[in-house]
Protein backbone atom coordinates (compact mmCIF):
# COMPACT_ATOMS: atom_id res chain seq x y z
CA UNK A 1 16.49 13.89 28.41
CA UNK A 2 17.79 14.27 24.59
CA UNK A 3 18.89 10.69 24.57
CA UNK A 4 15.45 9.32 25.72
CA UNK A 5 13.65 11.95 23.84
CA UNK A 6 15.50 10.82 20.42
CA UNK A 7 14.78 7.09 21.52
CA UNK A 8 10.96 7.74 21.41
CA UNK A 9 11.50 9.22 18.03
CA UNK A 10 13.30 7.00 16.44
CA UNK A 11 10.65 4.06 17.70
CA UNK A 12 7.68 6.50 17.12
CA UNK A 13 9.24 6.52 13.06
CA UNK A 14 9.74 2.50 13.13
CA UNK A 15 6.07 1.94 14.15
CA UNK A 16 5.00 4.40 11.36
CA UNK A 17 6.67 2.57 8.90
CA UNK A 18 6.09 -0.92 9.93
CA UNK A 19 2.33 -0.09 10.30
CA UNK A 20 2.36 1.91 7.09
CA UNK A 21 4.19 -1.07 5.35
CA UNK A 22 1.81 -3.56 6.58
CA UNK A 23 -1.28 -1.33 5.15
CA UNK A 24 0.52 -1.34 1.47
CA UNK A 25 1.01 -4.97 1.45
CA UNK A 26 -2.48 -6.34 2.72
CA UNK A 27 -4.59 -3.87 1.43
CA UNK A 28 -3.52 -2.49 -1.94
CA UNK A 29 -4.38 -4.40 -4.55
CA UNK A 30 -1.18 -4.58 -6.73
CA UNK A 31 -1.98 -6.17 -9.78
CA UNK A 32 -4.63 -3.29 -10.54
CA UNK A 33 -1.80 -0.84 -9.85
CA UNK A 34 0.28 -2.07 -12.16
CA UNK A 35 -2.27 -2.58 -14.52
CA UNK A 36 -2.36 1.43 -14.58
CA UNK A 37 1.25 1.76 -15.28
CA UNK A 38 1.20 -0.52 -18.41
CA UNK A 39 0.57 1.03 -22.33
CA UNK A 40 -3.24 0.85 -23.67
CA UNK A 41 -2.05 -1.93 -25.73
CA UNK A 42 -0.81 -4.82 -22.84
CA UNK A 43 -3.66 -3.38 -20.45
CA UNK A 44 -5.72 -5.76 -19.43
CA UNK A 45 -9.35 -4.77 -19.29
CA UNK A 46 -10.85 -5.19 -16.15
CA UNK A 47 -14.88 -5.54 -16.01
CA UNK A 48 -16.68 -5.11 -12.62
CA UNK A 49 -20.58 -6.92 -12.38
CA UNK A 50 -23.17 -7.38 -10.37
CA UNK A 51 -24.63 -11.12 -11.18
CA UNK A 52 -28.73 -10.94 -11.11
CA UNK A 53 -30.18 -14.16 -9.94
């Protein structure tokens, strides 16, 4: 039972990371994120609005 015990493990721990991978890339939005990382001075400055029509 250890062998097919450490079999569901190991494909338990792939799903998690494929699924978990998948998430990052399709829903983060990276440019943002890096935008973070950067010095005030090369930030760019991003400006959320609403247009009224």
């Amino acid at each position: 039972m250890t062998g097919q015990t450490g079999r569901i493990a190991w494909a338990v721990t792939a799903w998690l990371v494929v699924v978990s991978g998948l998430h990052m890339w399709l829903n983060l939005d990276w440019s943002s994120l890096r935008n973070e990382w950067k010095t005030e001075e090369t930030r760019k400055l991003n400006v959320a609005y609403i247009p009224v029509t």
